[in-house]
Protein backbone atom coordinates (compact mmCIF):
# COMPACT_ATOMS: atom_id res chain seq x y z
CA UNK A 1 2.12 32.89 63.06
CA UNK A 2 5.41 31.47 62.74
CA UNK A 3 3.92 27.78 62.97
CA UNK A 4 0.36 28.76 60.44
CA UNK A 5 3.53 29.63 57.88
CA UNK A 6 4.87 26.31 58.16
CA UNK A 7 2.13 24.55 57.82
CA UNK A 8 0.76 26.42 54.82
CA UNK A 9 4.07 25.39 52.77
CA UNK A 10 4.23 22.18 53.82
CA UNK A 11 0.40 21.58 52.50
CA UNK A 12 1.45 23.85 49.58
CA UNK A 13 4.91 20.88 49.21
CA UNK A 14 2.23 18.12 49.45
CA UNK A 15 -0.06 19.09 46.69
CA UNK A 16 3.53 19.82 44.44
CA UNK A 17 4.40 15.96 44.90
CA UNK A 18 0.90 14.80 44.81
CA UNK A 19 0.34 16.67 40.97
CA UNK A 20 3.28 15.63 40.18
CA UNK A 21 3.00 12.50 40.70
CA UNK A 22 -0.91 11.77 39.17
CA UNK A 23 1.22 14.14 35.99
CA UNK A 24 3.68 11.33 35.89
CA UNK A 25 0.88 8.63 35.83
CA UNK A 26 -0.15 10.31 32.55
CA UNK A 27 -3.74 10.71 30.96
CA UNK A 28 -6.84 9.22 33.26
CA UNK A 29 -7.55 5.60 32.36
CA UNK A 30 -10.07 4.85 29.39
CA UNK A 31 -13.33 3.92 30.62
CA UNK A 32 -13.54 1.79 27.31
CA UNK A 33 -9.80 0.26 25.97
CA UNK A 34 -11.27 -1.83 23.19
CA UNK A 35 -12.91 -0.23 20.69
CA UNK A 36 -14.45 -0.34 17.28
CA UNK A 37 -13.92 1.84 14.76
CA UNK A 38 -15.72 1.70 11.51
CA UNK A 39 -14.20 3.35 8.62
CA UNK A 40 -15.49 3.67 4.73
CA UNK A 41 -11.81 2.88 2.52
CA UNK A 42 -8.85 2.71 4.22
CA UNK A 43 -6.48 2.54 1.74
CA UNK A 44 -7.94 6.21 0.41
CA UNK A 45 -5.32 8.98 1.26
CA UNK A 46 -8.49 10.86 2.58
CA UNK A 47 -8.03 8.87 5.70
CA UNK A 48 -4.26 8.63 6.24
CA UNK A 49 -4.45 10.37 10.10
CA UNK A 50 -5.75 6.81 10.78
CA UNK A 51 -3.62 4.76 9.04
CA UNK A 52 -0.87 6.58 10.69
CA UNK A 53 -1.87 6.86 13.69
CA UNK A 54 -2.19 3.30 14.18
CA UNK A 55 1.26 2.31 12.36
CA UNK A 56 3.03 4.70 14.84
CA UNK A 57 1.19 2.92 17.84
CA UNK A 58 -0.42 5.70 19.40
CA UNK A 59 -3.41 4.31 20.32
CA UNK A 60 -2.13 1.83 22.08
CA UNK A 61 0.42 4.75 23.66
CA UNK A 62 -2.98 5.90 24.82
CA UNK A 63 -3.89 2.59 26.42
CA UNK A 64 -6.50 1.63 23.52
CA UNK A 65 -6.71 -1.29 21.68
CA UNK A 66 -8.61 -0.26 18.51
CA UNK A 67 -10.28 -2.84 16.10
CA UNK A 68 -10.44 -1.12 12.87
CA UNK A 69 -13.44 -2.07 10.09
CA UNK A 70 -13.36 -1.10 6.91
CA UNK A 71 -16.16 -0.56 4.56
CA UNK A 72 -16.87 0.32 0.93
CA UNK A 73 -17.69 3.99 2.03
CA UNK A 74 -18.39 6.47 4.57
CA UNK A 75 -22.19 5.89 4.62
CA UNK A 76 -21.70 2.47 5.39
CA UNK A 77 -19.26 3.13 8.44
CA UNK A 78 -21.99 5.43 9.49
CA UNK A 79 -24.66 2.63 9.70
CA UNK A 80 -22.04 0.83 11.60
CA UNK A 81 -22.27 3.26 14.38
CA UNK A 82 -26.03 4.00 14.26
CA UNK A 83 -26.85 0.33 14.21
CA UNK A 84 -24.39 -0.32 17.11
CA UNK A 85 -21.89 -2.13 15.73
CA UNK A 86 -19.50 0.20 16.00
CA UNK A 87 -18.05 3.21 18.82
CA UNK A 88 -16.72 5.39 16.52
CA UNK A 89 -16.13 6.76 12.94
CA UNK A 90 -13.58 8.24 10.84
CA UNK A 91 -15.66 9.41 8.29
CA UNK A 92 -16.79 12.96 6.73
CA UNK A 93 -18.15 15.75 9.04
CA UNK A 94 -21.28 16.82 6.99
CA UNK A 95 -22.70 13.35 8.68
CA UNK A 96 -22.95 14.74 12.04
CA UNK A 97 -25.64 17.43 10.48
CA UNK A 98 -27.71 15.38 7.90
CA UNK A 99 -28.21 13.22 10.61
CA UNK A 100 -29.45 15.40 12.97
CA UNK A 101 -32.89 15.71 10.15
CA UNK A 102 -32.76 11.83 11.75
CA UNK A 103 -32.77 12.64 15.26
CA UNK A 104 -29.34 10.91 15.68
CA UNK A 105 -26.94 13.19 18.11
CA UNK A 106 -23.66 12.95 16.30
CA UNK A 107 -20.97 15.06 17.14
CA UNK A 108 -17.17 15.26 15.66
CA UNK A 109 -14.78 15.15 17.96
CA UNK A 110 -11.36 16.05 15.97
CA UNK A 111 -10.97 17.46 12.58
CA UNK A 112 -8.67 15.20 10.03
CA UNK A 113 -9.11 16.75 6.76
CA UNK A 114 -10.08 20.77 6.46
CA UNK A 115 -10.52 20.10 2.61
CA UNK A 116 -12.58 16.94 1.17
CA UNK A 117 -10.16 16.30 -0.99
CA UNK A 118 -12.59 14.45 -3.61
CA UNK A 119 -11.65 15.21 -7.35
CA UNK A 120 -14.18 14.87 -10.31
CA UNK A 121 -13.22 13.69 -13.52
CA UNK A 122 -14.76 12.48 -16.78
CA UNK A 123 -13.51 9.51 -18.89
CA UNK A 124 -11.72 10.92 -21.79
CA UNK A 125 -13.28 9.36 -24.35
CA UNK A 126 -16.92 10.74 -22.89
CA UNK A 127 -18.32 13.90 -24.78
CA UNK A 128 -17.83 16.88 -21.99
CA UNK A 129 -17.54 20.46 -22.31
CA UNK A 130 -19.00 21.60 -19.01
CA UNK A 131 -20.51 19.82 -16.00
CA UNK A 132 -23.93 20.54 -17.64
CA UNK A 133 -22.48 17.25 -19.20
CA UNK A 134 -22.46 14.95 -16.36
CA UNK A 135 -26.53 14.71 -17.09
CA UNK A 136 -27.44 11.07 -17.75
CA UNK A 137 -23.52 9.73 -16.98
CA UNK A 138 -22.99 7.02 -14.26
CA UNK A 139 -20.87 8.40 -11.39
CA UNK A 140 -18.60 5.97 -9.34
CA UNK A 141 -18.88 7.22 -5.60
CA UNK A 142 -16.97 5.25 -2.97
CA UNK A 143 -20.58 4.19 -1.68
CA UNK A 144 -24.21 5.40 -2.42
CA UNK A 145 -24.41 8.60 0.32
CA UNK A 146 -21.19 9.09 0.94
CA UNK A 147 -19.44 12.52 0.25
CA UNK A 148 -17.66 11.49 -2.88
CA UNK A 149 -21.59 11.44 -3.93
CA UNK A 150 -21.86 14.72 -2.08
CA UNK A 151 -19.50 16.84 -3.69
CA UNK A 152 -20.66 15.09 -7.18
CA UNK A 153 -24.46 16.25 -6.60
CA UNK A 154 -23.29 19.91 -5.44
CA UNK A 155 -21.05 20.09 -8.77
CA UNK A 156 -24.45 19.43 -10.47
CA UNK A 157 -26.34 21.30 -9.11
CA UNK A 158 -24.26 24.62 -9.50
CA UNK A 159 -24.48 23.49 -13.03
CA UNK A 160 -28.09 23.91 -13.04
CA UNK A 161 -29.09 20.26 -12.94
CA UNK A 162 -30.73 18.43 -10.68
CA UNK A 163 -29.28 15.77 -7.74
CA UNK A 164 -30.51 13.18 -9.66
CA UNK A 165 -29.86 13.69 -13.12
CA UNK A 166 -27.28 11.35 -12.93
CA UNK A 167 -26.78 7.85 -11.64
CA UNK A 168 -24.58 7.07 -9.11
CA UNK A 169 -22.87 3.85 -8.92
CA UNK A 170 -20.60 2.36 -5.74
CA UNK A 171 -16.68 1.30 -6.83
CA UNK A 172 -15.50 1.84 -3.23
CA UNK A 173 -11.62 3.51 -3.08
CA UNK A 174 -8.11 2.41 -4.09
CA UNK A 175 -8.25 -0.08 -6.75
CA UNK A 176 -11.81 -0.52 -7.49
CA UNK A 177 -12.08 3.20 -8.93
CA UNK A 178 -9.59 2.68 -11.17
CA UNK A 179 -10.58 -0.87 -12.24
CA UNK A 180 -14.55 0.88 -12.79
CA UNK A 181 -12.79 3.74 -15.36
CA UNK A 182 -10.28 1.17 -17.10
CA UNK A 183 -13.28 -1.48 -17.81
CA UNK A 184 -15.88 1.31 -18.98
CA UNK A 185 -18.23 0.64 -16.02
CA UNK A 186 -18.61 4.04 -15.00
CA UNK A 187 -18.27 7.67 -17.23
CA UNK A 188 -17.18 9.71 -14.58
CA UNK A 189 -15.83 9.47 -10.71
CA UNK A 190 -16.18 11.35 -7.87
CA UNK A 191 -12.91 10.04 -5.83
CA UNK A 192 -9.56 10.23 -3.82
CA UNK A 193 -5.93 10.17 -3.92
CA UNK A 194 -4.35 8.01 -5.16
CA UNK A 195 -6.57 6.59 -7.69
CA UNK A 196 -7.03 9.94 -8.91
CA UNK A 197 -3.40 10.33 -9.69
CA UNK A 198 -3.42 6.59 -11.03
CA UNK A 199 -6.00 7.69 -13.50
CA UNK A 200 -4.42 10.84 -14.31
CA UNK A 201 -1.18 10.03 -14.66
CA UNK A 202 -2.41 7.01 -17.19
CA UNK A 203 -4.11 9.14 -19.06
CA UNK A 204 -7.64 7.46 -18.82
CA UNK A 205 -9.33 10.88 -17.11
CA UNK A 206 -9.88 14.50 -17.14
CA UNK A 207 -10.35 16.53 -13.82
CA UNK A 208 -13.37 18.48 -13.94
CA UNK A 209 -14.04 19.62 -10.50
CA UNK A 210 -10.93 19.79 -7.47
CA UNK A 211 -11.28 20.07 -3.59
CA UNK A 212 -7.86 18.49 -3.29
CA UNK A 213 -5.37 22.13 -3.50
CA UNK A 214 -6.12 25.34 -1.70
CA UNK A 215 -6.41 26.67 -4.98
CA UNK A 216 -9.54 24.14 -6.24
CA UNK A 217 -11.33 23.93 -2.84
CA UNK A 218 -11.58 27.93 -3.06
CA UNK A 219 -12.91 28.19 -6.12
CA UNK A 220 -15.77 25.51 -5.83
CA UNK A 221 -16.37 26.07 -2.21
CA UNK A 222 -15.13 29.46 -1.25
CA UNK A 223 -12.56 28.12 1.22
CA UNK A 224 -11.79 25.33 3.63
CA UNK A 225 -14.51 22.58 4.64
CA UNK A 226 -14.15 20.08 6.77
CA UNK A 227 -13.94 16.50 5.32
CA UNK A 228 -12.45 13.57 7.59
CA UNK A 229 -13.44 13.89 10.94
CA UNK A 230 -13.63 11.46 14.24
CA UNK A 231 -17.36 11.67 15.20
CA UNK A 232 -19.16 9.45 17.85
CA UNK A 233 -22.74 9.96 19.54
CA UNK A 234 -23.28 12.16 21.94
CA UNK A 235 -24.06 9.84 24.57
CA UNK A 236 -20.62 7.50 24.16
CA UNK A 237 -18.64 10.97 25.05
CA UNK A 238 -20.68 11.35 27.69
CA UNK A 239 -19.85 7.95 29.01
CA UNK A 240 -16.90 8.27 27.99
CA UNK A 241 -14.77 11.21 28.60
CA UNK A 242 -11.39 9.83 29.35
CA UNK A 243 -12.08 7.35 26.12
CA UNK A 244 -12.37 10.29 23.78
CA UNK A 245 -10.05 12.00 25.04
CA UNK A 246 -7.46 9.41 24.58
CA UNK A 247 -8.86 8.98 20.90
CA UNK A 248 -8.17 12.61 20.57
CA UNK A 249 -5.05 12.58 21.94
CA UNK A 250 -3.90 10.04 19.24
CA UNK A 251 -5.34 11.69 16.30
CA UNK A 252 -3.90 15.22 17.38
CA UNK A 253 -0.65 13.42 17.49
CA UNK A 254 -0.73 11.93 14.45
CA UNK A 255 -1.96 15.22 12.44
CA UNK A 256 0.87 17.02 13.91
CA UNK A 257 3.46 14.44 12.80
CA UNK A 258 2.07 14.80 9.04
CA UNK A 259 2.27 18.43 9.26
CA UNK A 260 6.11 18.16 9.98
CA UNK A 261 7.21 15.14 7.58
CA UNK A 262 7.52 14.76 4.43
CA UNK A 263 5.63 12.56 1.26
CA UNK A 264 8.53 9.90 1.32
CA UNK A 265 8.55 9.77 5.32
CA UNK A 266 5.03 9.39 5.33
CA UNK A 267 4.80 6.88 2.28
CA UNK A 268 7.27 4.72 4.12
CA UNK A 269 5.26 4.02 7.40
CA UNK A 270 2.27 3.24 4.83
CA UNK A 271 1.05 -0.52 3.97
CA UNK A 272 2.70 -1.28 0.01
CA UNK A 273 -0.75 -2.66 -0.70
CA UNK A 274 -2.06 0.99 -0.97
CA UNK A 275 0.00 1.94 -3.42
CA UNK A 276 -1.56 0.76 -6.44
CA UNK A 277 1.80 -0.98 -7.35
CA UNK A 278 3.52 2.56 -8.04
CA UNK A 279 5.26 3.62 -4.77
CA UNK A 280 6.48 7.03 -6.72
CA UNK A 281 2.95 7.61 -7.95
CA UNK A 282 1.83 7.18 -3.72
CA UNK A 283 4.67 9.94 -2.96
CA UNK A 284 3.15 12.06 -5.95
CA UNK A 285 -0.59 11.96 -4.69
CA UNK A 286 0.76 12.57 -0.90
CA UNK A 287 2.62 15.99 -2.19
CA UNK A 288 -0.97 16.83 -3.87
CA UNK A 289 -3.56 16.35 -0.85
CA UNK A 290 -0.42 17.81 1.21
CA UNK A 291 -2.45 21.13 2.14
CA UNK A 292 -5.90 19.11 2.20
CA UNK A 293 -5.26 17.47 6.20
CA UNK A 294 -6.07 19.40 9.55
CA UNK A 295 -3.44 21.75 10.69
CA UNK A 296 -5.01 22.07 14.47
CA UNK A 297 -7.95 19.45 14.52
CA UNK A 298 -10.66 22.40 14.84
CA UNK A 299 -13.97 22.65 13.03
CA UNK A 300 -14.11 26.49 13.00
CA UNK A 301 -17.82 27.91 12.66
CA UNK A 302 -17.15 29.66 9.64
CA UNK A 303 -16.46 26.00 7.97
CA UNK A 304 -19.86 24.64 9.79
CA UNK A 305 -21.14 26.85 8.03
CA UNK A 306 -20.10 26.41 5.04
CA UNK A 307 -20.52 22.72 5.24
CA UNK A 308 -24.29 23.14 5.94
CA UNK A 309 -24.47 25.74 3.16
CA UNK A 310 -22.39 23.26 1.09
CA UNK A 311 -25.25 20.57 1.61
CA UNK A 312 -28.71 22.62 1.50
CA UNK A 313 -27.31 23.26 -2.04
CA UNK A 314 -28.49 19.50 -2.88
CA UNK A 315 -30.51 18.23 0.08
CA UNK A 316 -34.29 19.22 0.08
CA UNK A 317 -34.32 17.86 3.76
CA UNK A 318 -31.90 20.21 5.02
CA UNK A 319 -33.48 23.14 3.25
CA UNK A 320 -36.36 23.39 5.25
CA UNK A 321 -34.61 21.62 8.54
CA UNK A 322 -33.10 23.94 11.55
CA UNK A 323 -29.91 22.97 11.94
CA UNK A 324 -28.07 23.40 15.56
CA UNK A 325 -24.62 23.17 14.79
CA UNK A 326 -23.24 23.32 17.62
CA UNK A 327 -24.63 19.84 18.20
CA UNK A 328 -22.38 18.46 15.63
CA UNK A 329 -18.87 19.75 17.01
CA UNK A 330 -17.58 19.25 20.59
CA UNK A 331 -14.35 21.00 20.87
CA UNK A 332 -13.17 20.12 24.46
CA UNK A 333 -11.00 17.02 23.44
CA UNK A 334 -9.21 19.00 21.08
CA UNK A 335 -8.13 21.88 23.47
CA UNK A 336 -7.12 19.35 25.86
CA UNK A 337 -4.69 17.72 23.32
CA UNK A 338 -3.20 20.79 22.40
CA UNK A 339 -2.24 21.58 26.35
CA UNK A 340 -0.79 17.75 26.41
CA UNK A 341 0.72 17.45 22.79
CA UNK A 342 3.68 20.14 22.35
């Protein structure tokens, strides 16, 4: 008995040493280091988890080497991965369900942004009384498709017009916005921080429509919905575990640093180029989408929800469509993180 005792704790010792060692050894090994990531505007404060998390080097803490490409807009990016030119995407959730209408299996894999954070405002010197008014203007989006355009077509439409009563033109993000207002190429915008603040602040705009404060996101769409997102197809996680799990890993790392610093901390660790020449202005628009990032990287089903509910408000295709949402979430990275991020 005596000896059946002994041996039990000595096995019992051996598996100790043997998880602590493979502990020690850190996350499993990437099946895929070198990646490509398509993204649609950088420089747009809607996607500062990325910028960040590659400044701080955590990809490559998580044994990736990650070659970013950036395009005018999200709908772009998202031909990037569907045509195979790129892994992944950092680019807005309701892309995982329109494309399921397409028969594409895109999930998200981390939430980024649990507000879109995409303002609408008119040119000052444009007639408007109420968004009945944006009939006949032409919109600057970041790209044709993308969900600047989306949250522009379900302003119109709770206005009572239709999704096409307007034109919508592409002026991409950061200084091309502003550039499209100042020159009188476009009458309205649907767009980000911080040319939203740039336009603001110079007086060129008025805000019409916000998803940027707790306070505007409510009141146009009844509470949080998730914008920036990490989203892949189904098949590359399946591949891929360890991969996306070190993506994840990264990301949830980098959300909970924002959560914890502050505008100028974060403005520092930022590229000067996507400032718009005004670092103060940068710090200004960082304290406004403050509340607009991911606190815990979860899509929630309530905000599913509301996302497809957000869309079918606009998109005759997803009217009539059935929609399996939870095809467009996997949640297991996320967890994960959260056991191996304190």
């Amino acid at each position: 008995m005596k000896r059946a005792v002994l041996r039990a704790a000595a096995l019992l010792a051996s598996l100790t040493v043997a998880a602590t060692a493979a502990f020690a050894q850190g996350p499993a090994k990437p099946e895929k280091a070198s990646l490509k990531l398509a993204v649609g505007g950088k420089s747009s404060l809607y996607y500062l988890p990325l910028t960040i998390a590659e400044q701080l080097g955590y990809f490559k803490e998580q044994g990736l080497d990650v070659e970013i490409n950036d395009f005018a807009g999200g709908a772009k990016a998202l031909q990037a991965l569907v045509g195979g030119s790129a892994d992944i995407v950092t680019g807005a959730y309701e892309h995982t369900i329109r494309m399921q209408t397409k028969g594409q299996d895109i999930r998200a894999i981390i939430e980024l942004g649990r507000y879109p954070a995409i303002n609408i405002m008119v040119r000052k010197d444009r007639p408007y009384k109420s968004p009945a008014d944006l009939k006949g203007m032409k919109i600057g989006v970041s790209a044709p498709g993308s969900s600047t355009q989306m949250v522009a077509q379900f302003v119109m439409v709770q206005a009572g017009l239709k999704p096409d009563d307007a034109s919508f033109i592409g002026v991409g993000l950061g200084a091309g916005p502003v550039a499209a207002i100042k020159n009188g190429q476009i009458d309205a915008l649907s767009n980000t921080e911080p040319a939203n603040s740039k336009l603001v602040k110079d007086g060129d705009v008025i805000v019409i429509a916000d998803t940027t404060s707790t306070e505007g996101v409510t009141k146009l769409l009844g509470g949080p919905m998730s914008a920036a997102v990490l989203y892949t197809r189904a098949d590359f996680i399946e591949k891929n575990p360890n991969t996306v799990q070190a993506l994840v890993n990264a990301f949830y790392k980098t959300i909970k640093w924002i959560a914890k610093s502050s505008p100028d901390e974060i403005a520092a660790k930022m590229p000067e180029e996507y400032m718009l020449g005004d670092k103060q202005l940068y710090v200004d628009a960082l304290k406004a989408a403050a509340d607009a990032y991911s606190k815990d990287g979860t899509i929630h089903p309530d905000v599913q929800k509301r996302s497809l509910d957000f869309l079918q408000k606009f998109d005759e295709d997803l009217r009539s469509a059935k929609i399996d949402l939870t095809k467009t979430w996997d949640g297991r990275f996320v967890i994960k993180a959260a056991e191996l991020i304190k």
